[in-house]
PDBML (XML) file of the C-alpha atoms, coordinates in Angstrom:
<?xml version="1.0" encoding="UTF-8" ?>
<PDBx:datablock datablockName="MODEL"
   xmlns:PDBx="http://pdbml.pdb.org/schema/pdbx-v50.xsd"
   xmlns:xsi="http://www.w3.org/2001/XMLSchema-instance"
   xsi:schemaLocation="http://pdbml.pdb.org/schema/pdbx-v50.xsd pdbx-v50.xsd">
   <PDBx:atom_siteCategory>
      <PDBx:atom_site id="1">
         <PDBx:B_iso_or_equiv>0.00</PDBx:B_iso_or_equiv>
         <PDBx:Cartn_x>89.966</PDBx:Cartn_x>
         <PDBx:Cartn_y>-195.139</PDBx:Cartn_y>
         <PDBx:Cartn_z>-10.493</PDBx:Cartn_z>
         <PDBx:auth_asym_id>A</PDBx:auth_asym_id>
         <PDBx:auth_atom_id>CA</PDBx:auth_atom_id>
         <PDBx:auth_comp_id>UNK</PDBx:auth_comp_id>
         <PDBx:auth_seq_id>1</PDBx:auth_seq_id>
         <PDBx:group_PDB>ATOM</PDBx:group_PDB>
         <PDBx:label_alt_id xsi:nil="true" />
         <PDBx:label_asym_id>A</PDBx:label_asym_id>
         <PDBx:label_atom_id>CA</PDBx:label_atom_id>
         <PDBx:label_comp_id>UNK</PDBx:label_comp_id>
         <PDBx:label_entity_id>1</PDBx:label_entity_id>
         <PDBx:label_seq_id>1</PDBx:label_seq_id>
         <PDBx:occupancy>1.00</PDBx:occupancy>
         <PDBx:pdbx_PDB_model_num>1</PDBx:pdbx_PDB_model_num>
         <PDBx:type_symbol>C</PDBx:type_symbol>
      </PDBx:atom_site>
      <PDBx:atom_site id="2">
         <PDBx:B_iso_or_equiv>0.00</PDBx:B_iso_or_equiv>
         <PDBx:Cartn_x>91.805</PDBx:Cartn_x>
         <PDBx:Cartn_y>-198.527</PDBx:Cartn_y>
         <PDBx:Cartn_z>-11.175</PDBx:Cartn_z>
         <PDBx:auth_asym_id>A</PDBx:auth_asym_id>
         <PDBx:auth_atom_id>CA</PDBx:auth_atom_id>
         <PDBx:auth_comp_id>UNK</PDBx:auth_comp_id>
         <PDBx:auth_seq_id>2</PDBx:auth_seq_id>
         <PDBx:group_PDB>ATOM</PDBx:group_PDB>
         <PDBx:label_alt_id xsi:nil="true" />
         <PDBx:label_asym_id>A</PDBx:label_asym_id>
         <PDBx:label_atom_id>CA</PDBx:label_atom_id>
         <PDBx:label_comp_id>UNK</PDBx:label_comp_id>
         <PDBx:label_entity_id>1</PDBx:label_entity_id>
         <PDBx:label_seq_id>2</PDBx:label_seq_id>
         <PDBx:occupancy>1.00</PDBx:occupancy>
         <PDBx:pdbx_PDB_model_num>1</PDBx:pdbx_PDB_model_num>
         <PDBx:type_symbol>C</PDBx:type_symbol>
      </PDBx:atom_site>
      <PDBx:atom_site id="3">
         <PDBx:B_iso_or_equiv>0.00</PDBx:B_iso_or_equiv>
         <PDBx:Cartn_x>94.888</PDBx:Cartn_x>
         <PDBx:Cartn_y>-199.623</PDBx:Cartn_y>
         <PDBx:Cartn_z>-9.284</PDBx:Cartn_z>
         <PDBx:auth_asym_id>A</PDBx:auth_asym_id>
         <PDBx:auth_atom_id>CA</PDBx:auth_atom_id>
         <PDBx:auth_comp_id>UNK</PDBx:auth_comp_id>
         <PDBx:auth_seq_id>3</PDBx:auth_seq_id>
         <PDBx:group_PDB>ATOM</PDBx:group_PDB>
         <PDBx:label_alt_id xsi:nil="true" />
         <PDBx:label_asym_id>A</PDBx:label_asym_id>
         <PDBx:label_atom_id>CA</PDBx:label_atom_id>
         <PDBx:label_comp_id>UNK</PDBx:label_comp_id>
         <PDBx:label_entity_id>1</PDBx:label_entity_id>
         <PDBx:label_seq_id>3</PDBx:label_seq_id>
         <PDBx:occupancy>1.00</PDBx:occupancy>
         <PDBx:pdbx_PDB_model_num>1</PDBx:pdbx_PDB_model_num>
         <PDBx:type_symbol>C</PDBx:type_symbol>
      </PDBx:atom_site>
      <PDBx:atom_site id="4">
         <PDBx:B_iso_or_equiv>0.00</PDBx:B_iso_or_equiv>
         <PDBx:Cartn_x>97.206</PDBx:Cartn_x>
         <PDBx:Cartn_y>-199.928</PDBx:Cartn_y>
         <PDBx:Cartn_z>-12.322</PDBx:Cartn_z>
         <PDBx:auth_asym_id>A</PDBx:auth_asym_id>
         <PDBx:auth_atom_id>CA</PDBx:auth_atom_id>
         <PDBx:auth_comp_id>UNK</PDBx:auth_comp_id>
         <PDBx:auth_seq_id>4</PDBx:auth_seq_id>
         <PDBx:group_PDB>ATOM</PDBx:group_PDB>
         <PDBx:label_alt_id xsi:nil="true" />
         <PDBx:label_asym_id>A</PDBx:label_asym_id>
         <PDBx:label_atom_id>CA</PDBx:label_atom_id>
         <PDBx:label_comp_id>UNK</PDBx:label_comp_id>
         <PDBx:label_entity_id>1</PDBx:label_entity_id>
         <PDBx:label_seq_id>4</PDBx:label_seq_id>
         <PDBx:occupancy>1.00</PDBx:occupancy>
         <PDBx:pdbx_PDB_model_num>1</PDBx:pdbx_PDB_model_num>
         <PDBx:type_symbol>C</PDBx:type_symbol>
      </PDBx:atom_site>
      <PDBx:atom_site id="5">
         <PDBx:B_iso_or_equiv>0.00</PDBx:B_iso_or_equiv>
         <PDBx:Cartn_x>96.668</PDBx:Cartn_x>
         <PDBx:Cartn_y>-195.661</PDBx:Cartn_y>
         <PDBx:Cartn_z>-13.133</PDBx:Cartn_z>
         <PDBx:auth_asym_id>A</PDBx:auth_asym_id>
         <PDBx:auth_atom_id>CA</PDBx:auth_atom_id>
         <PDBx:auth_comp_id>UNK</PDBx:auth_comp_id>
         <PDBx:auth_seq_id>5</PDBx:auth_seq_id>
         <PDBx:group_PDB>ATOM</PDBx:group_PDB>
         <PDBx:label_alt_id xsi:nil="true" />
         <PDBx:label_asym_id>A</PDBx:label_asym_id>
         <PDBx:label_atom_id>CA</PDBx:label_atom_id>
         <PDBx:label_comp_id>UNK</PDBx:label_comp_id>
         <PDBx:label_entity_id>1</PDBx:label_entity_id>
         <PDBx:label_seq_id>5</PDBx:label_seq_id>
         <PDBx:occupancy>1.00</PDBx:occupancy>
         <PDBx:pdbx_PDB_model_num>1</PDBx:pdbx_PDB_model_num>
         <PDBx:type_symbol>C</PDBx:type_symbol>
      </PDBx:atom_site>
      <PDBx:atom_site id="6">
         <PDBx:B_iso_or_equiv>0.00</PDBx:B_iso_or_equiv>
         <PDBx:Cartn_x>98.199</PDBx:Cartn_x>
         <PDBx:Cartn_y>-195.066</PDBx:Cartn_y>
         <PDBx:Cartn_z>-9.628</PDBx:Cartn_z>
         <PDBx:auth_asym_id>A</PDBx:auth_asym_id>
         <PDBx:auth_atom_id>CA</PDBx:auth_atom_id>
         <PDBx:auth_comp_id>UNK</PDBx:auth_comp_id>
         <PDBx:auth_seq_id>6</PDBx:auth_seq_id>
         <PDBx:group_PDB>ATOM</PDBx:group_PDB>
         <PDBx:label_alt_id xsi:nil="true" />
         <PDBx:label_asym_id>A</PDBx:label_asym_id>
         <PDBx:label_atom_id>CA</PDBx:label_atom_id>
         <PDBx:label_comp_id>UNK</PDBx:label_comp_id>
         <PDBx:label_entity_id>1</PDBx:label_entity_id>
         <PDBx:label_seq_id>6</PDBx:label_seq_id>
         <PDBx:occupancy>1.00</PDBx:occupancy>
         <PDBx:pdbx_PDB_model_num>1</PDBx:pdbx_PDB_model_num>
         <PDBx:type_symbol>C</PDBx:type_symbol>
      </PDBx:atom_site>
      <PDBx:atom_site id="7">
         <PDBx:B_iso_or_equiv>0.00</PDBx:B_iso_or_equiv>
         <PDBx:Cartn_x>101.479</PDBx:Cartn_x>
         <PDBx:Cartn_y>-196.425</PDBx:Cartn_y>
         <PDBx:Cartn_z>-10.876</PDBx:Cartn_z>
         <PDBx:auth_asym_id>A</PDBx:auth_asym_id>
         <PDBx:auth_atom_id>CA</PDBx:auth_atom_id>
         <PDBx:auth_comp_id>UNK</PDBx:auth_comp_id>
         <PDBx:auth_seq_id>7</PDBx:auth_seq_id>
         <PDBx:group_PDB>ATOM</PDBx:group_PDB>
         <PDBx:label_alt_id xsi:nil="true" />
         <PDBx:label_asym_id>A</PDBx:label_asym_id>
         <PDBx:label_atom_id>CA</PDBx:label_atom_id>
         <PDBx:label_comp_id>UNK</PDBx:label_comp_id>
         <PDBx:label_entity_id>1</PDBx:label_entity_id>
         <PDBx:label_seq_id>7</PDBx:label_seq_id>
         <PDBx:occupancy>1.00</PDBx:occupancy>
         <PDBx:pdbx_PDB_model_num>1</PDBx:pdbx_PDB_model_num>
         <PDBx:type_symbol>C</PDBx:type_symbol>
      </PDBx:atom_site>
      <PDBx:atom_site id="8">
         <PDBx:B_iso_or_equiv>0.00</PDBx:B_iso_or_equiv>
         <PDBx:Cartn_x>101.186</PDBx:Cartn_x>
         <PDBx:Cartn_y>-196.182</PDBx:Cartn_y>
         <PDBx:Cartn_z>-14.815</PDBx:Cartn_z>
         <PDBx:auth_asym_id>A</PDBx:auth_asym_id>
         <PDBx:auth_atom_id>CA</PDBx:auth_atom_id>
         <PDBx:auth_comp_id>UNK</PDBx:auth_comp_id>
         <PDBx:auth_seq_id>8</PDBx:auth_seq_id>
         <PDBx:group_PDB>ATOM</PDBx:group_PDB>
         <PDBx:label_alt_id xsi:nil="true" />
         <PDBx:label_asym_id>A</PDBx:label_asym_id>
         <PDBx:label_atom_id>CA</PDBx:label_atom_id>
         <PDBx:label_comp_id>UNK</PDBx:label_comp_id>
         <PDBx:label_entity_id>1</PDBx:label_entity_id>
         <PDBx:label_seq_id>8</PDBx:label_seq_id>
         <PDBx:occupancy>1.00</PDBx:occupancy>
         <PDBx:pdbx_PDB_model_num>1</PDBx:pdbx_PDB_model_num>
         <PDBx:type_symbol>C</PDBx:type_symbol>
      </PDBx:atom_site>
      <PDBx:atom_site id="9">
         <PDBx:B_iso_or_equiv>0.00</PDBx:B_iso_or_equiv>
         <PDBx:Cartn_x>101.942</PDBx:Cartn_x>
         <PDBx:Cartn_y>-192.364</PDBx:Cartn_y>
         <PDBx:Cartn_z>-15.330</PDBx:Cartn_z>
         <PDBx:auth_asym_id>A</PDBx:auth_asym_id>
         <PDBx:auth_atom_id>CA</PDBx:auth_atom_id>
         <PDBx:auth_comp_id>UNK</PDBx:auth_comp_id>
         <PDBx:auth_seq_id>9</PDBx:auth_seq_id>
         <PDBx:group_PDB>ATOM</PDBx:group_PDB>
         <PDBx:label_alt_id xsi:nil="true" />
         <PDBx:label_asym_id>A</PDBx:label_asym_id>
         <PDBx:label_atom_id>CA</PDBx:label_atom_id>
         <PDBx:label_comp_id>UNK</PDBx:label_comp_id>
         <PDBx:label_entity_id>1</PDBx:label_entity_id>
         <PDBx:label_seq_id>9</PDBx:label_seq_id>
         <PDBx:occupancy>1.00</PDBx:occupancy>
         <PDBx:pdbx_PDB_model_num>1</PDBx:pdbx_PDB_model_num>
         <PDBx:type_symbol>C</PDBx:type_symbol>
      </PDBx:atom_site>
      <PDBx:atom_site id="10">
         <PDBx:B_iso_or_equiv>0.00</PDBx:B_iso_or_equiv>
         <PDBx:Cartn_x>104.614</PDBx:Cartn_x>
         <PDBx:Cartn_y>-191.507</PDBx:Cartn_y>
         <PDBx:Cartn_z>-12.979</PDBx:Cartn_z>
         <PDBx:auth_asym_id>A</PDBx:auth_asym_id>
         <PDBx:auth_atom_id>CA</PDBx:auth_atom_id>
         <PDBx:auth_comp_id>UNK</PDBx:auth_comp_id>
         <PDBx:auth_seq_id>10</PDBx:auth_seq_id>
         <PDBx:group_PDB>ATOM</PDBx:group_PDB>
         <PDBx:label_alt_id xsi:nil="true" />
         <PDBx:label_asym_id>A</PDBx:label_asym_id>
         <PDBx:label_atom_id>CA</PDBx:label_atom_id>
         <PDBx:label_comp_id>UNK</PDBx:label_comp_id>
         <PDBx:label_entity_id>1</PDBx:label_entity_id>
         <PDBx:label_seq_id>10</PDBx:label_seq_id>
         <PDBx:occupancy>1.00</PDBx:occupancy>
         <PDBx:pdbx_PDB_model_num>1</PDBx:pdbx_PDB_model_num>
         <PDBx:type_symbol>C</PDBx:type_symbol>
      </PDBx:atom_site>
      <PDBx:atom_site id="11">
         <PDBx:B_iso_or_equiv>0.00</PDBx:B_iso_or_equiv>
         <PDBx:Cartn_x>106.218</PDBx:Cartn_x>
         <PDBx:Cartn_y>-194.697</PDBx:Cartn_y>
         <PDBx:Cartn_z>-14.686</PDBx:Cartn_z>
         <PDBx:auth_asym_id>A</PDBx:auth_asym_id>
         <PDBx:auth_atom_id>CA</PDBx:auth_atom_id>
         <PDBx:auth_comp_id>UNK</PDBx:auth_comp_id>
         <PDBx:auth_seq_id>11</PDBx:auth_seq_id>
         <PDBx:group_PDB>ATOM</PDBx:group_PDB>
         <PDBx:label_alt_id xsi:nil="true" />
         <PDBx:label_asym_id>A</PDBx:label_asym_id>
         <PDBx:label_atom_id>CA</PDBx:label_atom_id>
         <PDBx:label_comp_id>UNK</PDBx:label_comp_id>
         <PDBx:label_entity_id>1</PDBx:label_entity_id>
         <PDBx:label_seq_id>11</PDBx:label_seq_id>
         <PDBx:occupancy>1.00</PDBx:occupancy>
         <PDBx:pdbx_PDB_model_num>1</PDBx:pdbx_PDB_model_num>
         <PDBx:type_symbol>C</PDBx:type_symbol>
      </PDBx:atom_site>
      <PDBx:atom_site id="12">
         <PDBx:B_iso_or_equiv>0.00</PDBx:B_iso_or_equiv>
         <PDBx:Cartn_x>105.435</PDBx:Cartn_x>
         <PDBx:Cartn_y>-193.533</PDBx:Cartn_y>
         <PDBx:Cartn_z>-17.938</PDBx:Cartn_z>
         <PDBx:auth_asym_id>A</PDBx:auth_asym_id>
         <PDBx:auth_atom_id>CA</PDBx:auth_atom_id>
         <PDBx:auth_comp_id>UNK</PDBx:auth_comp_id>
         <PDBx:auth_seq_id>12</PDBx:auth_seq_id>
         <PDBx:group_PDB>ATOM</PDBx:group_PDB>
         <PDBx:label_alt_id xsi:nil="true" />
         <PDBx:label_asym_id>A</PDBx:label_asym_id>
         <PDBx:label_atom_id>CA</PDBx:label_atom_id>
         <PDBx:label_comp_id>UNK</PDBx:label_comp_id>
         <PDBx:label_entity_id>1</PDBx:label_entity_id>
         <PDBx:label_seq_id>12</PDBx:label_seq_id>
         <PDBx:occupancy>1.00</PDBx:occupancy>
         <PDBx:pdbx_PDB_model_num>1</PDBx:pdbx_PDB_model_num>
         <PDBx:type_symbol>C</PDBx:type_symbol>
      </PDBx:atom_site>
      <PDBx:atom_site id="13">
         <PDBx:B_iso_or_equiv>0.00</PDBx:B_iso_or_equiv>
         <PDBx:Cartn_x>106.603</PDBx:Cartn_x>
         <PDBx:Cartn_y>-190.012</PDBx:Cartn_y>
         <PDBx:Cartn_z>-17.167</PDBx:Cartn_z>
         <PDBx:auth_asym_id>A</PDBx:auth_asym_id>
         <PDBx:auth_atom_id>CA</PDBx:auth_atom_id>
         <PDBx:auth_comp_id>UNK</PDBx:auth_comp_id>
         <PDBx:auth_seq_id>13</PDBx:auth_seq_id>
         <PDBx:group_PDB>ATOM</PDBx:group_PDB>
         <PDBx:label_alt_id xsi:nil="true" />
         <PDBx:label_asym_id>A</PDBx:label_asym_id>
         <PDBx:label_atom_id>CA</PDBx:label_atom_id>
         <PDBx:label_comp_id>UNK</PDBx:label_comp_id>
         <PDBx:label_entity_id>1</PDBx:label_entity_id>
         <PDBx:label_seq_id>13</PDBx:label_seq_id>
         <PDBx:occupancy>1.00</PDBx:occupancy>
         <PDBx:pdbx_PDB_model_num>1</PDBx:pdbx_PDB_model_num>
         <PDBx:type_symbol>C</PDBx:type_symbol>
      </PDBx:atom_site>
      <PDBx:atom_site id="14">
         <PDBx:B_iso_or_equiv>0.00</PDBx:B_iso_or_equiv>
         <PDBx:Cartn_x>110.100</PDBx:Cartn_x>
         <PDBx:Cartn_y>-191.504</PDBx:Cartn_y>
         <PDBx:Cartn_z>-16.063</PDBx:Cartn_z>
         <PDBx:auth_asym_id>A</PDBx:auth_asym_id>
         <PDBx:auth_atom_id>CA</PDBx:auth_atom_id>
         <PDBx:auth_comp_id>UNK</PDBx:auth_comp_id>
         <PDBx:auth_seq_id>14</PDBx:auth_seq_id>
         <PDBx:group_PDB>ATOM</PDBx:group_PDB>
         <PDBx:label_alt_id xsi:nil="true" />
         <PDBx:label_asym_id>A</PDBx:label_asym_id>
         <PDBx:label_atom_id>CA</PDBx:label_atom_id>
         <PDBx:label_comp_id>UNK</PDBx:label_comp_id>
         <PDBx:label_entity_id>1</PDBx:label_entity_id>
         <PDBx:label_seq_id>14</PDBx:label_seq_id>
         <PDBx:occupancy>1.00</PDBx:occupancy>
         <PDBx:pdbx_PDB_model_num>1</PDBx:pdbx_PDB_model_num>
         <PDBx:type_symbol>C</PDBx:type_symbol>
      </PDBx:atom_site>
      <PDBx:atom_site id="15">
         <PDBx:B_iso_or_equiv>0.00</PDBx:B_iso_or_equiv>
         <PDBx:Cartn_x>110.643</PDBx:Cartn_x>
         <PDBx:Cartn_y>-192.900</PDBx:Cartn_y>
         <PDBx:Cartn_z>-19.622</PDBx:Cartn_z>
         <PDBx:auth_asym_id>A</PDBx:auth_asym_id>
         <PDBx:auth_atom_id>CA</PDBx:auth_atom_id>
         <PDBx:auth_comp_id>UNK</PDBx:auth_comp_id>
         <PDBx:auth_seq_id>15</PDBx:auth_seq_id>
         <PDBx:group_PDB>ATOM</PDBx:group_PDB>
         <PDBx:label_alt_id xsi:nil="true" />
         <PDBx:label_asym_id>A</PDBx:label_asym_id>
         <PDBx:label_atom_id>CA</PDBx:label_atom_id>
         <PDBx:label_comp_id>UNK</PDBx:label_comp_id>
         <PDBx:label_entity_id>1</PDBx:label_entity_id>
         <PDBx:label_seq_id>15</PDBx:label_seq_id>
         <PDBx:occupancy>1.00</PDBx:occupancy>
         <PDBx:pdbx_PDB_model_num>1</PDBx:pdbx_PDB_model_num>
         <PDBx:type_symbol>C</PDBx:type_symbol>
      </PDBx:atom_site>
      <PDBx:atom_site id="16">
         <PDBx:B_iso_or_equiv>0.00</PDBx:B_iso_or_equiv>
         <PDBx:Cartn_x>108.870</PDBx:Cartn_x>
         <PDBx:Cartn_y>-189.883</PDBx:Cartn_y>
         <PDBx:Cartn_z>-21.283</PDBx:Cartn_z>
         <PDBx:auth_asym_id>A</PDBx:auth_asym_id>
         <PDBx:auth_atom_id>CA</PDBx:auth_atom_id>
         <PDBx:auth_comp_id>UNK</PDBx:auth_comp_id>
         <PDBx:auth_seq_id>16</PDBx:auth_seq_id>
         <PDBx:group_PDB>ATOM</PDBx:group_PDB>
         <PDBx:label_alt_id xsi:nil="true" />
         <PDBx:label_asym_id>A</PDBx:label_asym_id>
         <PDBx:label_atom_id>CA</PDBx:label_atom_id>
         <PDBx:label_comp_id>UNK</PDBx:label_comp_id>
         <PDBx:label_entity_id>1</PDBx:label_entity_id>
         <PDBx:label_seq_id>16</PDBx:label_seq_id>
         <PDBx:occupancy>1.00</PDBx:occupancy>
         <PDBx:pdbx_PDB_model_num>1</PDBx:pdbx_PDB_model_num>
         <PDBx:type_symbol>C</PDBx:type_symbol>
      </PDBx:atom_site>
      <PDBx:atom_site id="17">
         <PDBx:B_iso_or_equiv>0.00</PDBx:B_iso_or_equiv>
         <PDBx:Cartn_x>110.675</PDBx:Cartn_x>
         <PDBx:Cartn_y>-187.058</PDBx:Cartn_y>
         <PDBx:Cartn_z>-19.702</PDBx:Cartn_z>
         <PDBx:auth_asym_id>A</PDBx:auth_asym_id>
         <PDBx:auth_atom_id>CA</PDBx:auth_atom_id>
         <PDBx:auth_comp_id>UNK</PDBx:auth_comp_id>
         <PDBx:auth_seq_id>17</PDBx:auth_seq_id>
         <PDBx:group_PDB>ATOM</PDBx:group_PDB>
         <PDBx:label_alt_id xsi:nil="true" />
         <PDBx:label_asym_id>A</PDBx:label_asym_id>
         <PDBx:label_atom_id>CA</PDBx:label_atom_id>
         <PDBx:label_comp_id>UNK</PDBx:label_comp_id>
         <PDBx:label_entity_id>1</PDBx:label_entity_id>
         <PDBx:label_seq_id>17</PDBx:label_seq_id>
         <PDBx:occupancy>1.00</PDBx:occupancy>
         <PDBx:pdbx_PDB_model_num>1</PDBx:pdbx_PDB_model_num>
         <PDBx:type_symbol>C</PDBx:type_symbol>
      </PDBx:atom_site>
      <PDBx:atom_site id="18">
         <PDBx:B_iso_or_equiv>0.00</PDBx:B_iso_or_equiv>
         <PDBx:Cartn_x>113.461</PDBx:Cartn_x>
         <PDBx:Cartn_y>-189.044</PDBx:Cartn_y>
         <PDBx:Cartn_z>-19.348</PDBx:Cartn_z>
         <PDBx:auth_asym_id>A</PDBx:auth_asym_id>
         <PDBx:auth_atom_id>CA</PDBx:auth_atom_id>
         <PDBx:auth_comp_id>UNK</PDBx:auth_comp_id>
         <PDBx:auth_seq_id>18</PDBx:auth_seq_id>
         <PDBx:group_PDB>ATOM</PDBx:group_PDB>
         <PDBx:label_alt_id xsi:nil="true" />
         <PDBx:label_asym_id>A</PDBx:label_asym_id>
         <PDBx:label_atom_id>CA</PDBx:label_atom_id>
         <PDBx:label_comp_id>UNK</PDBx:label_comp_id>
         <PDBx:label_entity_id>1</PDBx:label_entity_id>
         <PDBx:label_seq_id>18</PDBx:label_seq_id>
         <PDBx:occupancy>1.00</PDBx:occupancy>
         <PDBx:pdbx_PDB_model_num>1</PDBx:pdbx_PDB_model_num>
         <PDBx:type_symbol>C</PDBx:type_symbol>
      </PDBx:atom_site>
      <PDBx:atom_site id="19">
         <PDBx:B_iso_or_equiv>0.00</PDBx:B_iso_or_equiv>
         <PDBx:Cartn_x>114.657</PDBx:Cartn_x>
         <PDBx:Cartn_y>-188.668</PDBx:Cartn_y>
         <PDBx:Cartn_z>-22.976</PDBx:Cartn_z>
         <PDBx:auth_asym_id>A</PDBx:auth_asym_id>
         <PDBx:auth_atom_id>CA</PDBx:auth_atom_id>
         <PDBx:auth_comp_id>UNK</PDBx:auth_comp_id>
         <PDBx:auth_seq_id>19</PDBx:auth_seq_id>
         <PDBx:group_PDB>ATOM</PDBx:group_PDB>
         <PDBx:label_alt_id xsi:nil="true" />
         <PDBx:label_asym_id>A</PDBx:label_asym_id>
         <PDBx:label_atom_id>CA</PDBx:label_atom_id>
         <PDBx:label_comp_id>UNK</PDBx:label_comp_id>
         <PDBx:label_entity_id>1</PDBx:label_entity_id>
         <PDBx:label_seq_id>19</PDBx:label_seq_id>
         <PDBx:occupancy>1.00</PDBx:occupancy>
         <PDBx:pdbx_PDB_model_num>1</PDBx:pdbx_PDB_model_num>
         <PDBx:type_symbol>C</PDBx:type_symbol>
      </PDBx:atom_site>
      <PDBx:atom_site id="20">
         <PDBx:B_iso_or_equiv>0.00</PDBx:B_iso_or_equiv>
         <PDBx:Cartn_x>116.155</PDBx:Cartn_x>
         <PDBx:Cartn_y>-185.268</PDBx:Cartn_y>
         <PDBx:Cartn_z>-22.088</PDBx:Cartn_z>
         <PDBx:auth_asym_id>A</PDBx:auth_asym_id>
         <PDBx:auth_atom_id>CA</PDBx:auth_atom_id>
         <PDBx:auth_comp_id>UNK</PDBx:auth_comp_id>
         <PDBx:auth_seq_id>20</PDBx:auth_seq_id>
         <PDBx:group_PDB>ATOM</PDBx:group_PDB>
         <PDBx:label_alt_id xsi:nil="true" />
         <PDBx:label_asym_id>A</PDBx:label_asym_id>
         <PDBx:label_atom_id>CA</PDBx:label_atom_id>
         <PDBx:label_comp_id>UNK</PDBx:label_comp_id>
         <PDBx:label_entity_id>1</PDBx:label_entity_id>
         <PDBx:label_seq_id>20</PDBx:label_seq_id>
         <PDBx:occupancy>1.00</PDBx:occupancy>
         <PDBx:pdbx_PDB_model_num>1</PDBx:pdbx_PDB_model_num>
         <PDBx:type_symbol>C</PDBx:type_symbol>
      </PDBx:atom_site>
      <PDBx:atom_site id="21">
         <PDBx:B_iso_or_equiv>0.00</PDBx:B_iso_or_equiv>
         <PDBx:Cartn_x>118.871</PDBx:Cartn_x>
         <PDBx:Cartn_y>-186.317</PDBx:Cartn_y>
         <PDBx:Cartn_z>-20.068</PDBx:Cartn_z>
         <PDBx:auth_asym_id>A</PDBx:auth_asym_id>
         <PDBx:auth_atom_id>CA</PDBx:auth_atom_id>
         <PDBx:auth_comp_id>UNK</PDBx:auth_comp_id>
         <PDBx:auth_seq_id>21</PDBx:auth_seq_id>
         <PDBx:group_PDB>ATOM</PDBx:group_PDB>
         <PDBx:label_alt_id xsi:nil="true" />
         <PDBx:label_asym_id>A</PDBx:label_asym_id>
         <PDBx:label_atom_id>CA</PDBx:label_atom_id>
         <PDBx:label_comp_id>UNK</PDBx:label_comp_id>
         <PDBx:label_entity_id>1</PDBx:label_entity_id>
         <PDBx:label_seq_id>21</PDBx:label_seq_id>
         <PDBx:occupancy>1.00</PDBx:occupancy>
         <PDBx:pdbx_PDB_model_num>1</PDBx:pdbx_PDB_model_num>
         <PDBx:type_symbol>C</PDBx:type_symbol>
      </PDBx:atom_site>
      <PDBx:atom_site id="22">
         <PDBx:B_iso_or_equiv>0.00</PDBx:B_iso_or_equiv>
         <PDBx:Cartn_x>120.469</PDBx:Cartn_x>
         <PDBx:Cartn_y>-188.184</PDBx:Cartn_y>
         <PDBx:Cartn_z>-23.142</PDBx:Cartn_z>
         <PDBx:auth_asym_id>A</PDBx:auth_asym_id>
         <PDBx:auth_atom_id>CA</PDBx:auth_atom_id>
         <PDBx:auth_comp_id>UNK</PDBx:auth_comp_id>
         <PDBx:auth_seq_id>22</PDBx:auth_seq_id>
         <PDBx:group_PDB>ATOM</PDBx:group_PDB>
         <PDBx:label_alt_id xsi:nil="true" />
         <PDBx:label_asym_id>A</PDBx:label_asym_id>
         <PDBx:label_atom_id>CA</PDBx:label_atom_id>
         <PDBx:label_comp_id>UNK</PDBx:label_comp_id>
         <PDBx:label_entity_id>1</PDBx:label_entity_id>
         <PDBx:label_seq_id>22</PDBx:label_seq_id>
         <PDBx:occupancy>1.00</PDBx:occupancy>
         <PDBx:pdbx_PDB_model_num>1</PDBx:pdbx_PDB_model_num>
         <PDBx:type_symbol>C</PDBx:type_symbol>
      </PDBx:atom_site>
      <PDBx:atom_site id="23">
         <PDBx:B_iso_or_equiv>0.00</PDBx:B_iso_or_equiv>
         <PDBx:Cartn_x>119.417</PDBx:Cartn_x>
         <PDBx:Cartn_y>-185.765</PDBx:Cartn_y>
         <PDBx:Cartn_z>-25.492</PDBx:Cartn_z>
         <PDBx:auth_asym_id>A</PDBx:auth_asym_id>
         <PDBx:auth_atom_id>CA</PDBx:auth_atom_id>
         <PDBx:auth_comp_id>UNK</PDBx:auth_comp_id>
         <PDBx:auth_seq_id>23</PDBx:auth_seq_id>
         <PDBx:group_PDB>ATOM</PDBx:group_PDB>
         <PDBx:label_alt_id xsi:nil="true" />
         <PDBx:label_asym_id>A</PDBx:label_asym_id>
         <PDBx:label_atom_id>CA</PDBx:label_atom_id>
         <PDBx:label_comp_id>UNK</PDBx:label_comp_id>
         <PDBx:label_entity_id>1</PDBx:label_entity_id>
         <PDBx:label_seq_id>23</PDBx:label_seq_id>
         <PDBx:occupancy>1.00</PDBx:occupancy>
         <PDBx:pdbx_PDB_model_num>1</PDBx:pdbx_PDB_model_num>
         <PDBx:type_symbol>C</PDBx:type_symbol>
      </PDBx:atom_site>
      <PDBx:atom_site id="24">
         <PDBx:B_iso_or_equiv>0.00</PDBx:B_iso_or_equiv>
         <PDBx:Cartn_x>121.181</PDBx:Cartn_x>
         <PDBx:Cartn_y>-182.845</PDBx:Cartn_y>
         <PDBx:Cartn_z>-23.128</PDBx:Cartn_z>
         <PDBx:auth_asym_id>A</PDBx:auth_asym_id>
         <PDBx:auth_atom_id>CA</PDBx:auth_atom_id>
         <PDBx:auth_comp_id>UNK</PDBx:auth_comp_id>
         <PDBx:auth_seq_id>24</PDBx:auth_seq_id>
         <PDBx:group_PDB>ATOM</PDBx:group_PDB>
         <PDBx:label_alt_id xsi:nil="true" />
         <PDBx:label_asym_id>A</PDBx:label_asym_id>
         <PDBx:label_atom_id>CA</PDBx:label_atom_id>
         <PDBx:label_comp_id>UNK</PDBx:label_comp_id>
         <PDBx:label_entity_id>1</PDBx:label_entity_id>
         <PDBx:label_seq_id>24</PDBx:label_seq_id>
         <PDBx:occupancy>1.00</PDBx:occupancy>
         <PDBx:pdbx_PDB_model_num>1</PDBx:pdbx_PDB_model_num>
         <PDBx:type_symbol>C</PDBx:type_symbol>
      </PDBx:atom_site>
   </PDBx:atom_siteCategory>
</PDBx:datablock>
């Protein structure tokens, strides 16, 4: 419940999930 983990893991998932598309 802190402001900065209602932005944080969609972010994060961007640049996580995100290293398919090069890899592909």
């Amino acid at each position: 419940q802190n402001p900065w983990m209602a932005i944080h893991p969609p972010i994060l998932y961007v640049g996580y999930v995100g290293t398919i598309i090069p890899f592909a």
